[in-house]
Protein backbone atom coordinates (compact mmCIF):
# COMPACT_ATOMS: atom_id res chain seq x y z
CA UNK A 1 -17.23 11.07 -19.08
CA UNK A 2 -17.85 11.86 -14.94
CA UNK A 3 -20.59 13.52 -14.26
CA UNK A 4 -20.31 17.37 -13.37
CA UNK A 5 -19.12 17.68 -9.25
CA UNK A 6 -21.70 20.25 -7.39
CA UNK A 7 -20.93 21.58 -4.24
CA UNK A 8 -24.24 22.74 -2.53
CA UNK A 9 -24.49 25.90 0.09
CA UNK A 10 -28.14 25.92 1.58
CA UNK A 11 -30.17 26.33 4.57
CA UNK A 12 -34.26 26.45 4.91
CA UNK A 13 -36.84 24.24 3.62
CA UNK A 14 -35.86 25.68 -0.35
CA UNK A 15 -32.52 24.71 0.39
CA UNK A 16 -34.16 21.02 1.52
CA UNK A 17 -36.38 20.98 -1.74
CA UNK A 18 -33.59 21.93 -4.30
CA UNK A 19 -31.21 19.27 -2.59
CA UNK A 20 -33.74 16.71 -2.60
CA UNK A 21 -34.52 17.15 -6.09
CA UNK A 22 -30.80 17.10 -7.45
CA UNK A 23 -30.36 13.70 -5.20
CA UNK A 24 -33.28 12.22 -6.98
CA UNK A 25 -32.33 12.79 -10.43
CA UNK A 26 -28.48 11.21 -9.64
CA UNK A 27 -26.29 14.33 -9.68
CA UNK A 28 -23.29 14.38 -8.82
CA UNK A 29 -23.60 16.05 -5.49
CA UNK A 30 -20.17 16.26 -3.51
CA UNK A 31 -21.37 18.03 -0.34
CA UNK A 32 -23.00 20.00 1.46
CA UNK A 33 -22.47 23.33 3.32
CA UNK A 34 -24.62 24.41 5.64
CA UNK A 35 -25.68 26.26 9.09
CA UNK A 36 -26.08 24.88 12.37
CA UNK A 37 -29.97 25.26 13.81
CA UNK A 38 -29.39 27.93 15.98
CA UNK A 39 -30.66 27.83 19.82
CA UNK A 40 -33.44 29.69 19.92
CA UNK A 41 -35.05 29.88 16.74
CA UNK A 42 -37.78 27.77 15.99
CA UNK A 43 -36.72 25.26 13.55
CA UNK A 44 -40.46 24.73 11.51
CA UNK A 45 -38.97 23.93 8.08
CA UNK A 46 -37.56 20.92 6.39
CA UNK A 47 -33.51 21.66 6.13
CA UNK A 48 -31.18 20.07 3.49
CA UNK A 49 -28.99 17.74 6.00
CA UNK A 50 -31.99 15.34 6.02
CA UNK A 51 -31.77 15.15 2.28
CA UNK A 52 -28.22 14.84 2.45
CA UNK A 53 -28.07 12.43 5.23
CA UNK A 54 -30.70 10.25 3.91
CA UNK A 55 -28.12 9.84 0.58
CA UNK A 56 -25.18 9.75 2.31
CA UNK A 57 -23.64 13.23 1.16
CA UNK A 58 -21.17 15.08 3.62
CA UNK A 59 -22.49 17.60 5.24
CA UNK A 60 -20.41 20.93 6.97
CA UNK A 61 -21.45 23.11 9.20
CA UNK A 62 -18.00 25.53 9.39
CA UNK A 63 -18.92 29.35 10.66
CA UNK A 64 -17.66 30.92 7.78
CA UNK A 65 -16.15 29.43 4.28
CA UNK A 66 -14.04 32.66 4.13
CA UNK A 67 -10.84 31.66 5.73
CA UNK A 68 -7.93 30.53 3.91
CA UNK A 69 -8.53 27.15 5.26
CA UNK A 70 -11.57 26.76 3.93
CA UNK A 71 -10.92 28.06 0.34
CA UNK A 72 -8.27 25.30 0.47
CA UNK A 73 -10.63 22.43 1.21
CA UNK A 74 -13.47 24.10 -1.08
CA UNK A 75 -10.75 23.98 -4.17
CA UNK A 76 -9.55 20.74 -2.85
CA UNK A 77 -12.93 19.39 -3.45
CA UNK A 78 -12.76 20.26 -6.99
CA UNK A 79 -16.60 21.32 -7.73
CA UNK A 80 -17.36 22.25 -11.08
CA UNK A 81 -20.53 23.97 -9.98
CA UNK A 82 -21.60 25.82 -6.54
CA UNK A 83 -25.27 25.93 -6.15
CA UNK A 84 -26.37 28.18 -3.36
CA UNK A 85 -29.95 27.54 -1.82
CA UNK A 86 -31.13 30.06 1.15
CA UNK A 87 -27.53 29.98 2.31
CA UNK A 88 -26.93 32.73 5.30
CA UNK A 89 -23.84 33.78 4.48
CA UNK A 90 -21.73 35.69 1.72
CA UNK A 91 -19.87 33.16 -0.35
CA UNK A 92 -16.41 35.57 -1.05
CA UNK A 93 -15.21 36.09 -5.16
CA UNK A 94 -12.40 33.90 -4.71
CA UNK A 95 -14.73 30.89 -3.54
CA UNK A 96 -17.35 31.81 -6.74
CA UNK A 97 -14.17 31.79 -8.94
CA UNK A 98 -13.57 27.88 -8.29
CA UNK A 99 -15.71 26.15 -9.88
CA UNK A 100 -15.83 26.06 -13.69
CA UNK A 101 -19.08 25.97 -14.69
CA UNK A 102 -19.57 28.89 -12.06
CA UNK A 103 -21.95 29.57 -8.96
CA UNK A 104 -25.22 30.63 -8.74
CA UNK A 105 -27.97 31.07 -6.46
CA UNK A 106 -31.44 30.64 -5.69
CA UNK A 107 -33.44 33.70 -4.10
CA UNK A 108 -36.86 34.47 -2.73
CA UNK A 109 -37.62 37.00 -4.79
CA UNK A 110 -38.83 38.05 -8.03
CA UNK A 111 -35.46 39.91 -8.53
CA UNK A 112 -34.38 42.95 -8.79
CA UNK A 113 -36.98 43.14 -6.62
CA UNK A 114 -36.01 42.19 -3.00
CA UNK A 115 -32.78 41.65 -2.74
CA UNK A 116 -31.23 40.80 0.29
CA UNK A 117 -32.17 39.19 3.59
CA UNK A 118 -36.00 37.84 4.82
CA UNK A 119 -37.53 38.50 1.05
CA UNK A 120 -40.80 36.83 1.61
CA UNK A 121 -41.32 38.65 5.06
CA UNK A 122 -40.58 41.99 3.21
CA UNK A 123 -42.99 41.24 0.37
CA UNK A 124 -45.59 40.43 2.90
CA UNK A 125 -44.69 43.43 4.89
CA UNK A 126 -45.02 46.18 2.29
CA UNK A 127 -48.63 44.00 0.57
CA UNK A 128 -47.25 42.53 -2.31
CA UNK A 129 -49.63 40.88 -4.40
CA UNK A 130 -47.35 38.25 -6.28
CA UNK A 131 -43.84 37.27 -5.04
CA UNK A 132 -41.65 34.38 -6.75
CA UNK A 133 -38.04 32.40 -6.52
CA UNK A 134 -35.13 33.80 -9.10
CA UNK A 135 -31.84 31.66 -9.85
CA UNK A 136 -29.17 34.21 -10.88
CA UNK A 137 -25.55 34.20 -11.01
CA UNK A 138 -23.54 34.59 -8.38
CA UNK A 139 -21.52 38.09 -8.25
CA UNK A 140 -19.57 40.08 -5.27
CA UNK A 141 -22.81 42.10 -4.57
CA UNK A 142 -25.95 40.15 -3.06
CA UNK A 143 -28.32 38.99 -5.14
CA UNK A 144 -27.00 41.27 -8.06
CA UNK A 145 -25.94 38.73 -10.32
CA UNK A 146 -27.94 37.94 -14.16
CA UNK A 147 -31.41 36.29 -14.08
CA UNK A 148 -31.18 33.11 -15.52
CA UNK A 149 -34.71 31.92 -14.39
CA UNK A 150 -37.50 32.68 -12.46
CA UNK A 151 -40.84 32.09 -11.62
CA UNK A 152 -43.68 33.57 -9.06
CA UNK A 153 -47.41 33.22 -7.70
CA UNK A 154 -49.86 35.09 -6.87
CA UNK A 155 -50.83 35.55 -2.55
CA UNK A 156 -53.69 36.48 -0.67
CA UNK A 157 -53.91 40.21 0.68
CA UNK A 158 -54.74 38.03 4.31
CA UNK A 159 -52.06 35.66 3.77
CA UNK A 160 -49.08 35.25 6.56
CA UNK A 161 -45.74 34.69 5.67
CA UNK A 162 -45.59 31.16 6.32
CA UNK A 163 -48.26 31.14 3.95
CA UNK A 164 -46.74 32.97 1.46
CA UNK A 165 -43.58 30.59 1.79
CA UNK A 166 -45.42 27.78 1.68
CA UNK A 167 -47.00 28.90 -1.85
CA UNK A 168 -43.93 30.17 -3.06
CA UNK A 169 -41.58 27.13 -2.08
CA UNK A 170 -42.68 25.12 -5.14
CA UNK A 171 -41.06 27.52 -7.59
CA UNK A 172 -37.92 26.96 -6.56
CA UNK A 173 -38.28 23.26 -7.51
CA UNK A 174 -39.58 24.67 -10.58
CA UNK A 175 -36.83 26.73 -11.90
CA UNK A 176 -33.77 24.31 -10.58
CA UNK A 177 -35.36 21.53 -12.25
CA UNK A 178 -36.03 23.39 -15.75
CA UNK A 179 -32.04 24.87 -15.65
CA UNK A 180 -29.90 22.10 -13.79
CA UNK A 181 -29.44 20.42 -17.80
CA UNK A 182 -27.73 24.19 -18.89
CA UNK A 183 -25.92 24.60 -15.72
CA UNK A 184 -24.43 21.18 -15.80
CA UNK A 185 -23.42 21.48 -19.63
CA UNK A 186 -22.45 24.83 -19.08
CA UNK A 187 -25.14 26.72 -21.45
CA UNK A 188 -27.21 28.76 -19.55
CA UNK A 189 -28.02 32.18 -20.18
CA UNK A 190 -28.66 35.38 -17.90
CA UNK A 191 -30.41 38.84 -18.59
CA UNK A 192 -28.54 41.71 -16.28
CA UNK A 193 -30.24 42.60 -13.88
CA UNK A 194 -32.19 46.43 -14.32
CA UNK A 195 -30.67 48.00 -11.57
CA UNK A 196 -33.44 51.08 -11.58
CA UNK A 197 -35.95 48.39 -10.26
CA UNK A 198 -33.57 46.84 -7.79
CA UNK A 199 -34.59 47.34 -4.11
CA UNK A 200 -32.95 46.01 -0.86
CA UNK A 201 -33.43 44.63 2.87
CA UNK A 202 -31.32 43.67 5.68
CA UNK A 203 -32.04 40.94 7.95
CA UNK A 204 -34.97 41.20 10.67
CA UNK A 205 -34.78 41.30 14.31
CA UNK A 206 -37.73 40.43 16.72
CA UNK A 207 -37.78 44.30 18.02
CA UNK A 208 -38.56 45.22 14.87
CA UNK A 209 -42.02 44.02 15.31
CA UNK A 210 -42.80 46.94 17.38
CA UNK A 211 -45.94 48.63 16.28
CA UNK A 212 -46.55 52.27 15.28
CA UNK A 213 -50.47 52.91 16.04
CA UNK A 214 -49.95 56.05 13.60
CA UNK A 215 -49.51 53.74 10.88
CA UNK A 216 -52.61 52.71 8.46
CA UNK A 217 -54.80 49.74 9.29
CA UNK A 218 -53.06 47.91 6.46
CA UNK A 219 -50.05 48.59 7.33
CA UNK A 220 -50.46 47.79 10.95
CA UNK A 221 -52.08 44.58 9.75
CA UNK A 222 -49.31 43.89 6.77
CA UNK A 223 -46.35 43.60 9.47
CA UNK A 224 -48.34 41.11 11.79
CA UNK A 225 -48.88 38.99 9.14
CA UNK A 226 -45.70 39.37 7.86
CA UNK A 227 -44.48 38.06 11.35
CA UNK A 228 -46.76 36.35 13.14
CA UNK A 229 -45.91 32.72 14.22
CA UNK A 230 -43.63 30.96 13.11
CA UNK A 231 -41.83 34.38 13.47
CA UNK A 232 -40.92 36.19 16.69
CA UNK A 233 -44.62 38.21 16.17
CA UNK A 234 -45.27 41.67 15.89
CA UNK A 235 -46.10 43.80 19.70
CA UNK A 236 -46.93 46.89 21.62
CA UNK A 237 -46.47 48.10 24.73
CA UNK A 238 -48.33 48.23 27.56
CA UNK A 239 -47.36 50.29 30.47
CA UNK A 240 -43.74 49.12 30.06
CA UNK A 241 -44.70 45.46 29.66
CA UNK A 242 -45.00 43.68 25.67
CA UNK A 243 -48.20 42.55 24.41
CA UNK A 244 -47.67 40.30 21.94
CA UNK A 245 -50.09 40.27 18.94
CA UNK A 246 -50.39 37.42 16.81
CA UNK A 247 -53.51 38.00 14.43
CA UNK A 248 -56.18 41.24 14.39
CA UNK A 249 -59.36 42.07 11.88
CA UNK A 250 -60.43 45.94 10.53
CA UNK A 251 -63.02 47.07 13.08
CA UNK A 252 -65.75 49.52 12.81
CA UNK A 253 -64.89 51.72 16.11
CA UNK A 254 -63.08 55.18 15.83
CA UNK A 255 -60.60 57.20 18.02
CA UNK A 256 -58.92 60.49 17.84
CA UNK A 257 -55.96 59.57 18.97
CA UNK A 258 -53.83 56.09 17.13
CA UNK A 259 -52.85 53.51 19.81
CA UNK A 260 -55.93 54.55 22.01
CA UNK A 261 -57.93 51.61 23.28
CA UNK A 262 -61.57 51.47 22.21
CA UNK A 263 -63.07 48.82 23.69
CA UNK A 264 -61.21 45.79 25.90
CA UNK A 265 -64.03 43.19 25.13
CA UNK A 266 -63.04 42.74 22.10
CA UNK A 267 -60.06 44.62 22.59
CA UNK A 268 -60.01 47.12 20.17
CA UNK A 269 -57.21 49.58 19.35
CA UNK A 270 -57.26 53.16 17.35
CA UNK A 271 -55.26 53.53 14.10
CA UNK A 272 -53.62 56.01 11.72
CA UNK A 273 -56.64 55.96 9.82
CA UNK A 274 -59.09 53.56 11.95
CA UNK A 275 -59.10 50.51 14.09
CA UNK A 276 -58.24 46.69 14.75
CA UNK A 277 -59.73 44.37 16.80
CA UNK A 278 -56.61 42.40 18.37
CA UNK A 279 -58.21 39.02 17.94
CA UNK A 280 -55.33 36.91 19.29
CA UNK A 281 -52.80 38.22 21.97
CA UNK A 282 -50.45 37.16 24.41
CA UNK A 283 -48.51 38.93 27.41
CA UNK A 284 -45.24 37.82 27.68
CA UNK A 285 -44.58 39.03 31.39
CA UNK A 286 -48.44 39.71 32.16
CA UNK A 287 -48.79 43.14 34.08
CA UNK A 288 -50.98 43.49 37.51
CA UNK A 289 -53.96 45.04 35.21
CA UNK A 290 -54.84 44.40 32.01
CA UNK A 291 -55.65 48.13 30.21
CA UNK A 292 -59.17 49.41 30.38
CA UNK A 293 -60.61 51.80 27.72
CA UNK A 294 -59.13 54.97 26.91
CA UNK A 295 -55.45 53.77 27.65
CA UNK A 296 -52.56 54.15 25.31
CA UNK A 297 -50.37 51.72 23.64
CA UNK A 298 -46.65 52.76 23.08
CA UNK A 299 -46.14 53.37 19.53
């Protein structure tokens, strides 16, 4: 009997993990579909082409699998399962309807929580205290599909994102490798999805780093964690020029007025509801004067 033919879709260092781990057991992987890096970003992950070039598995790169031209070569292909791994793109119905032992996908989330784009940034973002990786069934909506697995860990209140992906990235491994035997026989099982719990994000974009002084401490200190390096960073403004601001710690000082500068050595900014001592900054067009004490940051 041949063994079951999987197509993969999948991007990021989870896509590079589940790949890997399929290729090591012997399955029957047929190709692979995936993104080119793209110029600018900073490419700090593992990504499944090594795996796949390593074992000798095609790899494309096409802009979009939702032309007629590439349904044809996707049904040409003849998969009899689609596994999707941090893939960028929607994969349309009529691709998901292919293969027949279906499609399904792997997400960064403990679903319904999270759904959408940048999961682990989000979770960071709004303090989450446990986040996890959920392989569900692929449907027309994102991430919307039955729970067939999951499994999570706990993070640090301190922890960056990178951290939190790094601790997270295992259970991805985790789950594929306790469900590939019932997707590959075609017996695994899904719970649907309750959709009063489900929440959603959209991509993000550097500007949305910007900071609002007004905000809380913790929440001030939740988004530049969330998206300080590797990620484009979290900034303010300084009269008209961006202050980037990589790391910061709660500080004792007090102002009246959020995004007022309390002291410049440290340099020590006025929250919502207290202060941070910006303990790791960088100008990206440095300005004739640094800010002295009692200036305000653009919020």
């Amino acid at each position: 009997m041949s063994r079951p033919r999987i197509l993969f879709f999948g991007y990021s260092e989870v896509g590079y993990a589940c790949l890997d781990l399929l290729l090591k057991r012997g399955d029957n992987v047929i190709g692979l579909i995936t993104h080119v890096d793209a110029p600018g970003e900073k490419i700090w992950f593992k990504t499944p082409a090594l795996a796949a070039e390593e074992h000798g598995i095609p790899v494309y790169t096409p802009e979009s699998v939702g032309t007629r031209e590439w349904r044809a070569r996707i049904t040409a292909m003849k998969p009899d399962l689609i596994l999707s791994v941090y893939y960028r793109h929607m994969i349309s119905t009529r691709i998901l309807e292919i293969p027949p032992l279906g499609a399904y996908n792997m997400h960064g989330s403990l679903l319904p929580a999270y759904r959408g784009r940048a999961p682990i940034n989000w979770a960071v973002l709004h303090g989450e205290p446990r986040i996890g990786m959920t392989l569900h069934r692929m449907v027309k909506d994102p991430d919307a599909g039955e729970i067939i697995d999951q499994e999570g860990v706990d993070i640090s209140p301190e922890d960056t994102a990178e951290q939190a992906f790094r601790k997270v990235l295992p259970c991805a491994r985790i789950v594929l490798e306790r469900q590939i035997g019932a997707l590959l026989d075609g017996t695994a099982t899904g719970s649907v999805q309750d959709e009063s719990k489900a929440s959603y994000y959209g991509g993000r974009k550097p500007a949305d780093g910007l900071i609002d002084w007004s905000k809380t401490s913790r929440e001030i200190f939740n988004l530049i964690r969330a998206v300080t390096d590797p990620y484009p960073g979290a900034f303010t403004l300084v009269g008209g020029e961006k202050l980037m601001v990589w790391w910061a710690e709660p500080a004792a000082l007090t102002g009246s007025t959020p995004g007022e500068i309390l002291s410049t050595d440290p340099l020590v900014v006025a929250t919502g509801d207290g202060s941070l001592t910006l303990t790791r900054t960088e100008w990206c067009n440095p300005p004739g004067a640094h800010p002295g004490t009692g200036n305000l940051f653009g919020t």
